[in-house]
PDB file of N, CA and C in Angstrom:
ATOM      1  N   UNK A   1     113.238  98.808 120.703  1.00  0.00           N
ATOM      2  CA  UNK A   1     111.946  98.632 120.066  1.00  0.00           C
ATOM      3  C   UNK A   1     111.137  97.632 120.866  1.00  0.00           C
ATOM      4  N   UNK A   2     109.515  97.962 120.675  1.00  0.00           N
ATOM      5  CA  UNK A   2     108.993  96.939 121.551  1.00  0.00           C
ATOM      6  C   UNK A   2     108.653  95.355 120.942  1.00  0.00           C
ATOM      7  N   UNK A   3     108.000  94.733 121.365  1.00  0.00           N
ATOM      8  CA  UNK A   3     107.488  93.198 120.947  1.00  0.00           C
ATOM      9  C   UNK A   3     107.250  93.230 119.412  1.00  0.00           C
ATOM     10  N   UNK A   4     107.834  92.646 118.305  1.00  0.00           N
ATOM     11  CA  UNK A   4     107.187  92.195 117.250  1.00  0.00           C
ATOM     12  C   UNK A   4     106.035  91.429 117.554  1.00  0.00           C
ATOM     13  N   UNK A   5     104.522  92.226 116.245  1.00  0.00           N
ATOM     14  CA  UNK A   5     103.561  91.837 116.346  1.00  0.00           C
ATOM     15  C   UNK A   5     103.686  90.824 115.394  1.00  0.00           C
ATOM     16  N   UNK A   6     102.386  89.672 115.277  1.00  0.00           N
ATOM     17  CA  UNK A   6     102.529  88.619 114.699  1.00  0.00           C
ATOM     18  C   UNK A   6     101.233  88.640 114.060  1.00  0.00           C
ATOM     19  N   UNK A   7     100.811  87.891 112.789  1.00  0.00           N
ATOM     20  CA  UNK A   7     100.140  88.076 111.693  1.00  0.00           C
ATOM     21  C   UNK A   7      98.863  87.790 113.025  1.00  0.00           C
ATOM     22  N   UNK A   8      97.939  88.437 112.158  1.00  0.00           N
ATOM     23  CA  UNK A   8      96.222  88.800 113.571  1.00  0.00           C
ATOM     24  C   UNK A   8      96.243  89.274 114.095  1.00  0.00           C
ATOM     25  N   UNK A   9      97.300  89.726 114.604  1.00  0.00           N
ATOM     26  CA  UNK A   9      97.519  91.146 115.808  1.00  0.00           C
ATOM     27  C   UNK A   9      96.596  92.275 115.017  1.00  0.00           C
ATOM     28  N   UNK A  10      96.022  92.770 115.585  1.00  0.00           N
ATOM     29  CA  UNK A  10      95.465  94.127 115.488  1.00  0.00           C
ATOM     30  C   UNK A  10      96.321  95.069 115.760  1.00  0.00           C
ATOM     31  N   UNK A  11      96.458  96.233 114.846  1.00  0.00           N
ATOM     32  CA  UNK A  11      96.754  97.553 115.126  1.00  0.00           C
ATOM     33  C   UNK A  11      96.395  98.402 114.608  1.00  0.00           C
ATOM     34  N   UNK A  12      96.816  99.987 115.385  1.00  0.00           N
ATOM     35  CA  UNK A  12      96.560 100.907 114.740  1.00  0.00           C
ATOM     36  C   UNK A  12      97.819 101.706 114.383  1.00  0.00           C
ATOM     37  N   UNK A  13      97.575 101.980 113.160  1.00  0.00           N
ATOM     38  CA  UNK A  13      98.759 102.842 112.158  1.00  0.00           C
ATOM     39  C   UNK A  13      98.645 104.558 112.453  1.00  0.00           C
ATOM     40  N   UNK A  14      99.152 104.672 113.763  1.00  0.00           N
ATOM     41  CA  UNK A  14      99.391 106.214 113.977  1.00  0.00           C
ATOM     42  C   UNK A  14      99.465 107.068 113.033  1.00  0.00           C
ATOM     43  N   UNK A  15     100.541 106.523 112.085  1.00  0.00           N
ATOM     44  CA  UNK A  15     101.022 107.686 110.882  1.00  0.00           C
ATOM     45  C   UNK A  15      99.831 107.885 109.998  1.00  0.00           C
ATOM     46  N   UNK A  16      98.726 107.044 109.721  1.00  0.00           N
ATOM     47  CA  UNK A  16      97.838 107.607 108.938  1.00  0.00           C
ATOM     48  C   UNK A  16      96.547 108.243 109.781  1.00  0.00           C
ATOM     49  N   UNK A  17      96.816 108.924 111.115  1.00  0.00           N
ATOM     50  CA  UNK A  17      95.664 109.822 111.786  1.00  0.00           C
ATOM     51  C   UNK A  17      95.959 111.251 111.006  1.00  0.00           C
ATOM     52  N   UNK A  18      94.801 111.882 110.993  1.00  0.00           N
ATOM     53  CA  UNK A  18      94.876 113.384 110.123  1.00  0.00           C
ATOM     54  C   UNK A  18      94.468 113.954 111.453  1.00  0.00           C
ATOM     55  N   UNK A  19      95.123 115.359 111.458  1.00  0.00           N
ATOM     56  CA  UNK A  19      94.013 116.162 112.387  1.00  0.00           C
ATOM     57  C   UNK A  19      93.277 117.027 111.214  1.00  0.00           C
ATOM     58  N   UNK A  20      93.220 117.170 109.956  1.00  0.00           N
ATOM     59  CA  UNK A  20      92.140 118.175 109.505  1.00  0.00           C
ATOM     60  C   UNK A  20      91.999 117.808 107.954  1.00  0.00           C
ATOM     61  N   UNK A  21      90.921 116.997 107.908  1.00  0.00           N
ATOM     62  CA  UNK A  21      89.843 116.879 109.085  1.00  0.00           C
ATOM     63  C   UNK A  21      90.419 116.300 110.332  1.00  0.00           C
ATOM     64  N   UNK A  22      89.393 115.495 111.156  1.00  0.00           N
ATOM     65  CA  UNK A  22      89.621 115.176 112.424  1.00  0.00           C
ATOM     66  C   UNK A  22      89.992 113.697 111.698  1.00  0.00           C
ATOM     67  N   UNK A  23      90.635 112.510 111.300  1.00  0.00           N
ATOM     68  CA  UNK A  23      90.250 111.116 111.391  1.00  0.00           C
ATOM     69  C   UNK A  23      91.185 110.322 112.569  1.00  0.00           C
ATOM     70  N   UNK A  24      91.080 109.737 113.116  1.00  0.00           N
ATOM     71  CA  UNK A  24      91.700 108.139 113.661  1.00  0.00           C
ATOM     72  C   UNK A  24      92.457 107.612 112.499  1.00  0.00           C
ATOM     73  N   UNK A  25      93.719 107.321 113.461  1.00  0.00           N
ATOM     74  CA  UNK A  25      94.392 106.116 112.980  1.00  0.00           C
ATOM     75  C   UNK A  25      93.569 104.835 112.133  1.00  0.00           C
ATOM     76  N   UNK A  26      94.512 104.500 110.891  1.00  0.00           N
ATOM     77  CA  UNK A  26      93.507 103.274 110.540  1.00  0.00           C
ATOM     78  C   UNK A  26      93.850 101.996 111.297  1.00  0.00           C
ATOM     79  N   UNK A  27      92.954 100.680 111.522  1.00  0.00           N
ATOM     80  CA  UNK A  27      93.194  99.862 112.444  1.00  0.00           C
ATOM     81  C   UNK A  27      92.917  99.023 111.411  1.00  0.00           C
ATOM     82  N   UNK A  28      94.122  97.911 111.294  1.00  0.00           N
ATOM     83  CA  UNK A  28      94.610  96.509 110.128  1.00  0.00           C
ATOM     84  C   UNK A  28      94.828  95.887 111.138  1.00  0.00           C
ATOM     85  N   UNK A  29      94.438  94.190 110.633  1.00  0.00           N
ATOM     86  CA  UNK A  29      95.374  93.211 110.879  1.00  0.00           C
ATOM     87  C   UNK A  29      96.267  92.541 110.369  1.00  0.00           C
ATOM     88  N   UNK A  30      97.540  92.184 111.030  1.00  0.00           N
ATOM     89  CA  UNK A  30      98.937  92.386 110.352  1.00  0.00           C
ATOM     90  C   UNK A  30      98.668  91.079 109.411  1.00  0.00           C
ATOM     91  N   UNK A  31      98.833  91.016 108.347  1.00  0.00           N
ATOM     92  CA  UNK A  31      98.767  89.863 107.227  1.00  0.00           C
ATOM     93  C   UNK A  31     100.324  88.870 107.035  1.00  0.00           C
ATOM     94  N   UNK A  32     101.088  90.162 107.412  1.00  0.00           N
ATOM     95  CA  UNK A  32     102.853  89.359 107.070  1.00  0.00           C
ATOM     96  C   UNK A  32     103.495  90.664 107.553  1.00  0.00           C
ATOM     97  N   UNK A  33     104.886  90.313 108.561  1.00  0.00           N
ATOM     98  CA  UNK A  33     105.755  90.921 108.871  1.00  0.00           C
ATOM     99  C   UNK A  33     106.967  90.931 108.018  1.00  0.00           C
ATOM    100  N   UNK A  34     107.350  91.962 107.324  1.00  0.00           N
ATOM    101  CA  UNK A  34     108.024  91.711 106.549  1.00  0.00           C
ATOM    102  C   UNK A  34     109.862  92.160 107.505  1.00  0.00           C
ATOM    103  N   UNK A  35     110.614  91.331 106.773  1.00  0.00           N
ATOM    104  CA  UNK A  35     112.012  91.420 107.829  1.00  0.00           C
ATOM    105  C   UNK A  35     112.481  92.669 106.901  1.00  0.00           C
ATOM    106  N   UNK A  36     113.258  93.592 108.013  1.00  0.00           N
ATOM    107  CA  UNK A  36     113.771  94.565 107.208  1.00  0.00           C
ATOM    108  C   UNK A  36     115.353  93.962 106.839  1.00  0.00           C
ATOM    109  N   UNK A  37     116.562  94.604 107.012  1.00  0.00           N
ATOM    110  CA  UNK A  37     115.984  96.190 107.517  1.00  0.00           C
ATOM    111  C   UNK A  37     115.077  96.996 106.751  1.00  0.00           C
ATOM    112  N   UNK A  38     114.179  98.066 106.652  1.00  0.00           N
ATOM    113  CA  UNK A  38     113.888  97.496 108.156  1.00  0.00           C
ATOM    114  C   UNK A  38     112.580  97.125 108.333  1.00  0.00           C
ATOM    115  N   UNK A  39     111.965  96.771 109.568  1.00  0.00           N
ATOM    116  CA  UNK A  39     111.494  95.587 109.511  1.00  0.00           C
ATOM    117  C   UNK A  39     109.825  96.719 109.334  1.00  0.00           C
ATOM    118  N   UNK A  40     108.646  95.831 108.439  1.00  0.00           N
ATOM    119  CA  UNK A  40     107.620  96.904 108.500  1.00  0.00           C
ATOM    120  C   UNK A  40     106.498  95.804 108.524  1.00  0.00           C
ATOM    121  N   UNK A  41     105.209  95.710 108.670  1.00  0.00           N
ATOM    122  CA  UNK A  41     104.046  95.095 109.018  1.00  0.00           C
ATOM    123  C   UNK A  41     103.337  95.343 107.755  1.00  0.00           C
ATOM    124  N   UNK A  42     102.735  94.157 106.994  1.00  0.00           N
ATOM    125  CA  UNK A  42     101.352  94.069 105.763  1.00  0.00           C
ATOM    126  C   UNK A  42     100.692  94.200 106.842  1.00  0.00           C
ATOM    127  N   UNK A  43      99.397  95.269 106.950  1.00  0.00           N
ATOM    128  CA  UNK A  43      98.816  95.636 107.600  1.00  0.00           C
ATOM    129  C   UNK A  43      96.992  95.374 106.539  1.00  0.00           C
ATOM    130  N   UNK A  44      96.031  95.170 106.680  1.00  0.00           N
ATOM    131  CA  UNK A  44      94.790  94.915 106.269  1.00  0.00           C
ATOM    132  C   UNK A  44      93.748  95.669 106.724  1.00  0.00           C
ATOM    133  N   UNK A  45      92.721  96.528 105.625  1.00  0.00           N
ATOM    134  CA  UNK A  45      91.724  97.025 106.545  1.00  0.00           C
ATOM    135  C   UNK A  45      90.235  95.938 106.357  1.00  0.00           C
ATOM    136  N   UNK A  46      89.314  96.315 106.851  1.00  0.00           N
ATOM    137  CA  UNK A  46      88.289  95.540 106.743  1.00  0.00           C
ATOM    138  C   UNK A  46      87.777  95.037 105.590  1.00  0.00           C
ATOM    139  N   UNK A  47      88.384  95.607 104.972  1.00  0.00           N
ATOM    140  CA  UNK A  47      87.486  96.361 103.555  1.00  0.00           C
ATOM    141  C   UNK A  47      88.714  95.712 101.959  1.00  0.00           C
ATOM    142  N   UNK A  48      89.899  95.054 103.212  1.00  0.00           N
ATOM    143  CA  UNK A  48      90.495  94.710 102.253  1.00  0.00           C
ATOM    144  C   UNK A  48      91.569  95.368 101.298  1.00  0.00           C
ATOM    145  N   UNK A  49      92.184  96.667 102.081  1.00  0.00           N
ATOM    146  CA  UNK A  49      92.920  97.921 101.683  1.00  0.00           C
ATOM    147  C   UNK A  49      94.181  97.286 102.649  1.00  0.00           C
ATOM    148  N   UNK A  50      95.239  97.333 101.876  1.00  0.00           N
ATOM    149  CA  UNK A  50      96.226  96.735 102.000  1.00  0.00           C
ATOM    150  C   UNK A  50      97.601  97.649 101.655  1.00  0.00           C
ATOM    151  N   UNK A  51      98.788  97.738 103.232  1.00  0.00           N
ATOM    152  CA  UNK A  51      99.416  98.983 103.324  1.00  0.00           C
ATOM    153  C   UNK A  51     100.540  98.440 104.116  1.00  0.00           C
ATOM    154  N   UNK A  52     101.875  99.029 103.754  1.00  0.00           N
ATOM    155  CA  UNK A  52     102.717  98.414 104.936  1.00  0.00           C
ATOM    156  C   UNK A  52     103.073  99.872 105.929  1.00  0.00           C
ATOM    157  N   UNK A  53     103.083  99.379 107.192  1.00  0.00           N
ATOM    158  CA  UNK A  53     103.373 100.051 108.149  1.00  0.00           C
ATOM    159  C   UNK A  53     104.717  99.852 109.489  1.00  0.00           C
ATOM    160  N   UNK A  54     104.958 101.187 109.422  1.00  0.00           N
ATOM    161  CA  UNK A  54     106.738 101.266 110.342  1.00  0.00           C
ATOM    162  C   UNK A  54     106.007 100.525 111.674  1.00  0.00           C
ATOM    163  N   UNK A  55     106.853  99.836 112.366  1.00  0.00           N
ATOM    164  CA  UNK A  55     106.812  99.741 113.838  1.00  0.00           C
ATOM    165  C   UNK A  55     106.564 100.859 114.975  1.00  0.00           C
ATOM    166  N   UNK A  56     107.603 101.767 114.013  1.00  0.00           N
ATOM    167  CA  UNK A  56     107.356 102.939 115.121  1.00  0.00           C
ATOM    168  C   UNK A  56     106.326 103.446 115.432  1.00  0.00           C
ATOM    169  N   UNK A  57     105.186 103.989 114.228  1.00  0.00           N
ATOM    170  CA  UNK A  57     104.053 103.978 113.569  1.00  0.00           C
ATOM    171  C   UNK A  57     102.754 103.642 114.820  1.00  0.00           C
ATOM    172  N   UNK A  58     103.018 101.907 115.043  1.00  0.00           N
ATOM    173  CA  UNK A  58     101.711 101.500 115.504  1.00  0.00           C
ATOM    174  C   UNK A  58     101.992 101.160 116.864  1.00  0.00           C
ATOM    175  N   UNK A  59     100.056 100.822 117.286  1.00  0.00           N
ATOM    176  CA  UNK A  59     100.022 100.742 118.853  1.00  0.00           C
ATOM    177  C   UNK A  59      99.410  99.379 118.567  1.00  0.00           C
ATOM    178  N   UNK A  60      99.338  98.607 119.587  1.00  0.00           N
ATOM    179  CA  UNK A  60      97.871  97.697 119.505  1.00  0.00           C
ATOM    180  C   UNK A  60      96.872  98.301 119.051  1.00  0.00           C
ATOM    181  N   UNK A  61      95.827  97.717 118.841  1.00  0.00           N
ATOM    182  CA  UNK A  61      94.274  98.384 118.771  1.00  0.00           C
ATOM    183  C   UNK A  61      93.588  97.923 120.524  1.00  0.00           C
ATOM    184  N   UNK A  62      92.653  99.175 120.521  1.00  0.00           N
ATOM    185  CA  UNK A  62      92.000  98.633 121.726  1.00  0.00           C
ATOM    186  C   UNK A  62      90.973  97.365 121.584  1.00  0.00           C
ATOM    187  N   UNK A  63      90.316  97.456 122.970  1.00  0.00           N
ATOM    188  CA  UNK A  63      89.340  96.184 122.860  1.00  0.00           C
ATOM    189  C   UNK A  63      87.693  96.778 121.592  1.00  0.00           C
ATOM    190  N   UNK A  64      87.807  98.502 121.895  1.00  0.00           N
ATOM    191  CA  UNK A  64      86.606  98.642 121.418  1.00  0.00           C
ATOM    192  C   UNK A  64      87.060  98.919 119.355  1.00  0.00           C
ATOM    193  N   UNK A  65      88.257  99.135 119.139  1.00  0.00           N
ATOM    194  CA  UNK A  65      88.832  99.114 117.576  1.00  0.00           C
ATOM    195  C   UNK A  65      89.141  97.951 117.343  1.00  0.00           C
ATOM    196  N   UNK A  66      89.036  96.896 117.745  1.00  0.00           N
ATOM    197  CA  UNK A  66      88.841  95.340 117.481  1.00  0.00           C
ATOM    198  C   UNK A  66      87.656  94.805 117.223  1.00  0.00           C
ATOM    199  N   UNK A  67      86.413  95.586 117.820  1.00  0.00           N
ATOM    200  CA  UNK A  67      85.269  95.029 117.863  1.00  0.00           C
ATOM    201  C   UNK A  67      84.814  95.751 116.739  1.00  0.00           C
ATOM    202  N   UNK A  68      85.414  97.101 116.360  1.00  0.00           N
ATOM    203  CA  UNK A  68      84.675  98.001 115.258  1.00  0.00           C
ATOM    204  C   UNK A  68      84.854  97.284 113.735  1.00  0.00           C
ATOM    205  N   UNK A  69      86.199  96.667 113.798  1.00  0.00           N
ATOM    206  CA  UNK A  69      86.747  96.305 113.159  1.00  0.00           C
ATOM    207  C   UNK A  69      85.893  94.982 112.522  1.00  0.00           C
ATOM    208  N   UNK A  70      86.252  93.728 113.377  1.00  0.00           N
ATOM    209  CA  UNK A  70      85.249  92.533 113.362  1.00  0.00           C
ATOM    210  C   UNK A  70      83.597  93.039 112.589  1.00  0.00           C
ATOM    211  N   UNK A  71      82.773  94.325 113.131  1.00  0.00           N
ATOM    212  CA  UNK A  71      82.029  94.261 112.733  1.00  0.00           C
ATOM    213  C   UNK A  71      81.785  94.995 111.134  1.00  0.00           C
ATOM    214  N   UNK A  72      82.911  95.443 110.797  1.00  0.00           N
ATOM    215  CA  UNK A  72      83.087  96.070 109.431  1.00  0.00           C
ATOM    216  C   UNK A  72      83.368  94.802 108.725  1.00  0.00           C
ATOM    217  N   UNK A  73      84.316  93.806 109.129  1.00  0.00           N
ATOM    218  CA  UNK A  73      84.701  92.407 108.240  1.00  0.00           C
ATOM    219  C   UNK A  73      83.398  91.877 108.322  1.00  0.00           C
ATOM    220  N   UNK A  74      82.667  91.830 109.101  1.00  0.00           N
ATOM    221  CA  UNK A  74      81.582  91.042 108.976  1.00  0.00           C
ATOM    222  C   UNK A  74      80.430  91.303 108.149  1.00  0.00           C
ATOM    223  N   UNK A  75      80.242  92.616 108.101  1.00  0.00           N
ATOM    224  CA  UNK A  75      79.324  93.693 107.286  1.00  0.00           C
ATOM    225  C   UNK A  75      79.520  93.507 105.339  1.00  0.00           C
ATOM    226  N   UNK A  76      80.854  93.538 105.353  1.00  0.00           N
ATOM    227  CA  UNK A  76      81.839  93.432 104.049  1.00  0.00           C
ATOM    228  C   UNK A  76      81.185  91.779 103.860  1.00  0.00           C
ATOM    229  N   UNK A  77      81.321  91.076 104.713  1.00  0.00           N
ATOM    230  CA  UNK A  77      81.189  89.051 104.187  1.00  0.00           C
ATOM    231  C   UNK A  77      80.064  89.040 103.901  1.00  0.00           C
ATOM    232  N   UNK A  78      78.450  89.610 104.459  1.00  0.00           N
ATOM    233  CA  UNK A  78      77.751  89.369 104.384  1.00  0.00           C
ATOM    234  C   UNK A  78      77.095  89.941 103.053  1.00  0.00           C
ATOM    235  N   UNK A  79      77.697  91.675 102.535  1.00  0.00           N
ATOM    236  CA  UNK A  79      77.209  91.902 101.621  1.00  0.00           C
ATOM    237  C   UNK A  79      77.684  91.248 100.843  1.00  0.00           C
ATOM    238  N   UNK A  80      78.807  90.446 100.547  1.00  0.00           N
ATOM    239  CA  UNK A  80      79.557  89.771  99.444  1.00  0.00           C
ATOM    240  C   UNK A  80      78.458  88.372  98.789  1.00  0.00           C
ATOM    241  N   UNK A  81      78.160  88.015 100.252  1.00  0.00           N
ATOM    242  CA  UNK A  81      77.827  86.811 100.375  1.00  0.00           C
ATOM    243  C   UNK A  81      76.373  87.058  99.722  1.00  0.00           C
ATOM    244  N   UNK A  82      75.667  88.228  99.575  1.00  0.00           N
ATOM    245  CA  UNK A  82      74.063  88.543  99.460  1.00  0.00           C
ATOM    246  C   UNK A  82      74.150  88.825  97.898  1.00  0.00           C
ATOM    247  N   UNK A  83      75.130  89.769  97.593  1.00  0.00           N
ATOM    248  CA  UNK A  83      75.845  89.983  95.750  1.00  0.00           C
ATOM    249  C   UNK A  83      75.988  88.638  95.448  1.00  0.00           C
ATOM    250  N   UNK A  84      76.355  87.568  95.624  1.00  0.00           N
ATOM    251  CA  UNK A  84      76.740  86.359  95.286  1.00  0.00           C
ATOM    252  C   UNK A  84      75.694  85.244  94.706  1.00  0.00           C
ATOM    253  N   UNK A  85      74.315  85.593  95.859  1.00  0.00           N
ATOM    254  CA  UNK A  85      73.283  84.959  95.756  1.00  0.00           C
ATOM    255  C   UNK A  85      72.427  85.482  94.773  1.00  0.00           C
ATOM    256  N   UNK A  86      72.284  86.830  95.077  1.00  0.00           N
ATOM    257  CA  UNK A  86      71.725  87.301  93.470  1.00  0.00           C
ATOM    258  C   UNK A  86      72.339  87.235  92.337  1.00  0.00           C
ATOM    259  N   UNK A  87      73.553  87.033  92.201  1.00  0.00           N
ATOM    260  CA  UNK A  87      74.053  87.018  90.613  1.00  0.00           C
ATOM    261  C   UNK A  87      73.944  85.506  90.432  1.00  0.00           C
ATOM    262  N   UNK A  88      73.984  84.350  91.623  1.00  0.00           N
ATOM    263  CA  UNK A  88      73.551  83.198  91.070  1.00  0.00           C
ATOM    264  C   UNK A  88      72.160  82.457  90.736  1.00  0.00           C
ATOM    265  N   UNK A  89      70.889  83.767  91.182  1.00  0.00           N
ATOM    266  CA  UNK A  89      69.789  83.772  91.015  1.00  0.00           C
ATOM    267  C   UNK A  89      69.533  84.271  89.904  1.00  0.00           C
ATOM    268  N   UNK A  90      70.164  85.284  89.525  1.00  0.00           N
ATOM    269  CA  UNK A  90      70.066  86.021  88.028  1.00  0.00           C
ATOM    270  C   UNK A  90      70.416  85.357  86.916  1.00  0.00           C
ATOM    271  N   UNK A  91      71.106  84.208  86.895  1.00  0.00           N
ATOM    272  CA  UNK A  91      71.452  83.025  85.842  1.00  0.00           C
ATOM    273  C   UNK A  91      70.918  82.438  85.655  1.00  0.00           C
ATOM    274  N   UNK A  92      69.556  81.804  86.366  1.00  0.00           N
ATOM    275  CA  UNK A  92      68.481  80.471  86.182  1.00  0.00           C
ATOM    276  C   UNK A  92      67.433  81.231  85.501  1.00  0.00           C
ATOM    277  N   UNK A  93      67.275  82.542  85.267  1.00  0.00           N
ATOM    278  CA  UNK A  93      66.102  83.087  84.767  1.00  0.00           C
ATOM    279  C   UNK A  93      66.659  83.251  83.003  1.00  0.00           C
TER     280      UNK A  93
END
């Protein structure tokens, strides 16, 4: 088996690509390696969807499913952060 990944590692979870429809692998970052036997990865999506995945399963993510990624977490903080401000604006009235 190759290198155990370590919690932030990016990957992608082979086993959940479809061909039909067409989708991609989903791409998590590992939250907790859990020891097996046998041994499997808390894996995270942007969005906060939470899944464990085989070793065998995943690859790294590339440089450009790291960046897709980052910008989905970031997309997710900001709407949180904009819901947040209006429901604490909606209380003073």
């Amino acid at each position: 088996m190759g290198r155990t990944h370590q919690r932030g590692d990016y990957l992608v979870d082979e086993a959940t690509r479809q061909t039909v429809p067409p989708e991609p692998g989903w791409v998590g970052r590992v939250q907790q390696v859990l020891g097996g036997p046998p041994l499997r990865y808390a894996l995270v999506t942007p969005t906060g969807y939470a899944w464990r995945a085989r070793p065998e399963h995943v690859r790294t993510a590339t440089a450009e499913e790291r960046a897709d990624y980052d910008a989905a977490a970031e997309r997710r903080r900001r709407g949180l952060r904009e819901l947040g401000r209006r429901l604490a604006g909606s209380r003073r009235a």
